[in-house]
C-alpha atoms as a PDB file:
ATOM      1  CA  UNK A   1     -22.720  12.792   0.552  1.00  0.00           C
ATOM      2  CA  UNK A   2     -24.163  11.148   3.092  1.00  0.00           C
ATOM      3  CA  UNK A   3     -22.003   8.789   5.582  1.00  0.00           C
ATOM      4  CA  UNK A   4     -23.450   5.260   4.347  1.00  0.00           C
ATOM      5  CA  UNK A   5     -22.909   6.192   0.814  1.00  0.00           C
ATOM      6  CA  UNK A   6     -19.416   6.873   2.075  1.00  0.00           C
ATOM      7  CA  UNK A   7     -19.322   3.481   3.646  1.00  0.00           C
ATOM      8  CA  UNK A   8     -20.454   1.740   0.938  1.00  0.00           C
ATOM      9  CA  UNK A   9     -18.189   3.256  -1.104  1.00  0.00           C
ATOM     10  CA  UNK A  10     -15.029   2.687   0.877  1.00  0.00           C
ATOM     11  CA  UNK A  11     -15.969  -0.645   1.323  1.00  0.00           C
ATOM     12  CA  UNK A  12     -16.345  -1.864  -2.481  1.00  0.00           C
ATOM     13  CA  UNK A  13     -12.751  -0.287  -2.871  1.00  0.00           C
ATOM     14  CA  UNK A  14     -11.109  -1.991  -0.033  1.00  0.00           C
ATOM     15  CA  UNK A  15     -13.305  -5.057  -1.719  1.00  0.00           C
ATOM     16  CA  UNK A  16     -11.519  -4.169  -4.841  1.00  0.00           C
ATOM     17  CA  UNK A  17      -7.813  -4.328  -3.514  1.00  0.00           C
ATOM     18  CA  UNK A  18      -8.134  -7.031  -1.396  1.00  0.00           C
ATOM     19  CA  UNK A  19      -9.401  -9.495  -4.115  1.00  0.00           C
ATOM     20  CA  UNK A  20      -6.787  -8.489  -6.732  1.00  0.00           C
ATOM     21  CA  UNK A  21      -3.871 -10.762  -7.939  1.00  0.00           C
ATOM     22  CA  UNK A  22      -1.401  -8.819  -6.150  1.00  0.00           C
ATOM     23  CA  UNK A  23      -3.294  -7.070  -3.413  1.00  0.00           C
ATOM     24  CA  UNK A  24      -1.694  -3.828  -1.279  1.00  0.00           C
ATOM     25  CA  UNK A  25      -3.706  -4.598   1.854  1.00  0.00           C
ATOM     26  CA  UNK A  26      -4.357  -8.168   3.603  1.00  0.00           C
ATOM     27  CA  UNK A  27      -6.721  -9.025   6.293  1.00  0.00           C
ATOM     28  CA  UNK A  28      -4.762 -10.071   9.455  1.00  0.00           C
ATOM     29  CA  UNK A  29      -5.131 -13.979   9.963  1.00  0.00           C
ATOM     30  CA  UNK A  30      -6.609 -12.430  13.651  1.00  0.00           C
ATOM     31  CA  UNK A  31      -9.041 -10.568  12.734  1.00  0.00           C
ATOM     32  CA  UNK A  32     -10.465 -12.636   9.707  1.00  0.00           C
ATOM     33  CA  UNK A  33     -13.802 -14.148  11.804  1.00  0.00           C
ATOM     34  CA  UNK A  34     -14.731 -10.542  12.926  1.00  0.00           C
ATOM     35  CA  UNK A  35     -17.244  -8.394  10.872  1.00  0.00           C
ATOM     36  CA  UNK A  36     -15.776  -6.519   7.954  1.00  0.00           C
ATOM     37  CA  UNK A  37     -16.209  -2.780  10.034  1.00  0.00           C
ATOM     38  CA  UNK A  38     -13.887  -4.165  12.740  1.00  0.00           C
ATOM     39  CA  UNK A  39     -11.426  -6.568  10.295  1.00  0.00           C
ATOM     40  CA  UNK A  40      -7.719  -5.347  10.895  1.00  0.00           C
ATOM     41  CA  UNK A  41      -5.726  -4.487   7.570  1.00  0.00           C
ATOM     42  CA  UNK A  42      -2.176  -4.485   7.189  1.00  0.00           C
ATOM     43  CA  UNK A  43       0.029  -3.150   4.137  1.00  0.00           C
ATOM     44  CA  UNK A  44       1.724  -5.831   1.902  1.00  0.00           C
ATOM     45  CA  UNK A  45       4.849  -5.769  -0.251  1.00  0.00           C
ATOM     46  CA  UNK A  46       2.524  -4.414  -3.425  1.00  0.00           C
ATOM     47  CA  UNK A  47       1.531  -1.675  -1.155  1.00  0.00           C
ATOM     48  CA  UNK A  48       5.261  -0.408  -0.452  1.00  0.00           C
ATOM     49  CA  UNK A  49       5.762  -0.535  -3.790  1.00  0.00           C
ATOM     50  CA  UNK A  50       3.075   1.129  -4.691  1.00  0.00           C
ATOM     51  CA  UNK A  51       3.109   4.277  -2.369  1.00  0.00           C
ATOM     52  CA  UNK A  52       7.693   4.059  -3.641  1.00  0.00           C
ATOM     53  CA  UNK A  53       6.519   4.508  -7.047  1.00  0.00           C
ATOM     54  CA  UNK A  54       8.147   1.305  -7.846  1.00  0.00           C
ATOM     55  CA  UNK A  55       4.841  -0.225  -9.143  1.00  0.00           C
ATOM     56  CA  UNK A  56       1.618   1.224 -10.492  1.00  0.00           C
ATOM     57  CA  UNK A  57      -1.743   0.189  -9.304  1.00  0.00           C
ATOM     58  CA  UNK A  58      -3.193   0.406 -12.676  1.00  0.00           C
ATOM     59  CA  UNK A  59      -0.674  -2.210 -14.328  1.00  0.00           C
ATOM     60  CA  UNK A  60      -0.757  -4.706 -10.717  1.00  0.00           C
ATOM     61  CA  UNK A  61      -4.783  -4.256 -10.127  1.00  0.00           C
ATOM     62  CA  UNK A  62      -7.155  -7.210 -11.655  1.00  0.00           C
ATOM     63  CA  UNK A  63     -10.157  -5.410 -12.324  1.00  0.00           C
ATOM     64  CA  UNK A  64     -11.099  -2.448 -14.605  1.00  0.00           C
ATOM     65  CA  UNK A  65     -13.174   0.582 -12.902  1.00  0.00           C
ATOM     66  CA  UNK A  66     -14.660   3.994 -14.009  1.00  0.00           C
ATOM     67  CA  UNK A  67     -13.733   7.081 -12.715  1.00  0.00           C
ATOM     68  CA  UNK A  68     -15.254   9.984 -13.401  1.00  0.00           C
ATOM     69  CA  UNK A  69     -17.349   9.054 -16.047  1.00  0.00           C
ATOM     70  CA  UNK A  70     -13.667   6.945 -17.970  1.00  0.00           C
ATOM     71  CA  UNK A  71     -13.007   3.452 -17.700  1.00  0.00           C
ATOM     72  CA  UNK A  72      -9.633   2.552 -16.404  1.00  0.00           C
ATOM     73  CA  UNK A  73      -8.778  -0.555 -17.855  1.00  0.00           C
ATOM     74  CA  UNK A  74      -5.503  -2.789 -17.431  1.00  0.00           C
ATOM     75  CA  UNK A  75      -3.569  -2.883 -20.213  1.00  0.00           C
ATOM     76  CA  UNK A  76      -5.034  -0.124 -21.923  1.00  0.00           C
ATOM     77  CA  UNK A  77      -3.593   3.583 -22.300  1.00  0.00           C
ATOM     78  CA  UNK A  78      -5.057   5.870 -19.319  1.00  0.00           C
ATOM     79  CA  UNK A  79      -4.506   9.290 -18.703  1.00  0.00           C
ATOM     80  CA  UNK A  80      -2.493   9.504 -15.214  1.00  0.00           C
ATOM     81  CA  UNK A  81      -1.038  12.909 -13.543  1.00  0.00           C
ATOM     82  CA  UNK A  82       2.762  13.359 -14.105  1.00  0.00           C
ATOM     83  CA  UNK A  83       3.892  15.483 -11.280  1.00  0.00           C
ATOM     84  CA  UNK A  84       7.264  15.976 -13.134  1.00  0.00           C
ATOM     85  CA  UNK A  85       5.390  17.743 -15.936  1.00  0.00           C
ATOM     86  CA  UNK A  86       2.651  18.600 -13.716  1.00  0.00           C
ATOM     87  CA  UNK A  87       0.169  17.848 -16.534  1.00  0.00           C
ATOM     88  CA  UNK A  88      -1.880  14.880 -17.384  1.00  0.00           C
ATOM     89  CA  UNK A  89      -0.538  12.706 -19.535  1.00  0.00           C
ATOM     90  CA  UNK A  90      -1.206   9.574 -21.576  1.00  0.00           C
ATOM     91  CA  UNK A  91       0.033   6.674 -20.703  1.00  0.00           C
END
């Protein structure tokens, strides 16, 4: 993969998160006039509980999104890795 794809990529998901309802990254009120490549992010309150396990990004996120070829969608039951059963499951 070449390194703008990768850009591109990266940038539609920080996009994503930062224009959900409860997003886990904000723009710092600092760096908000700069270009997006130098914009400084910090983690918000969703994020923590996000990387605690306390919340789940698929239940908190607006928007719907494929991977791999399946459509995550909110509300809907996804398959999700359970490292307790270290399987996928269906949730």
């Amino acid at each position: 993969m070449n390194a703008t794809r990768s850009v591109g990529k990266m940038y539609c998901a920080l996009t994503q998160m930062l224009q959900s309802n409860c997003p886990p990254l904000e723009i710092t009120t600092e760096s908000l006039e700069e270009p997006w490549y130098k914009r400084v992010l910090q983690l918000t309150k969703t994020e923590h509980a996000l990387v605690q396990g306390e919340a789940n990004w698929l239940e908190v996120s607006s928007s719907d999104r494929w991977v791999g070829g399946i459509r995550l969608t909110r509300g809907q039951p996804v398959w999700i890795w359970d490292d307790l059963r270290n399987q996928t499951i269906l949730q």
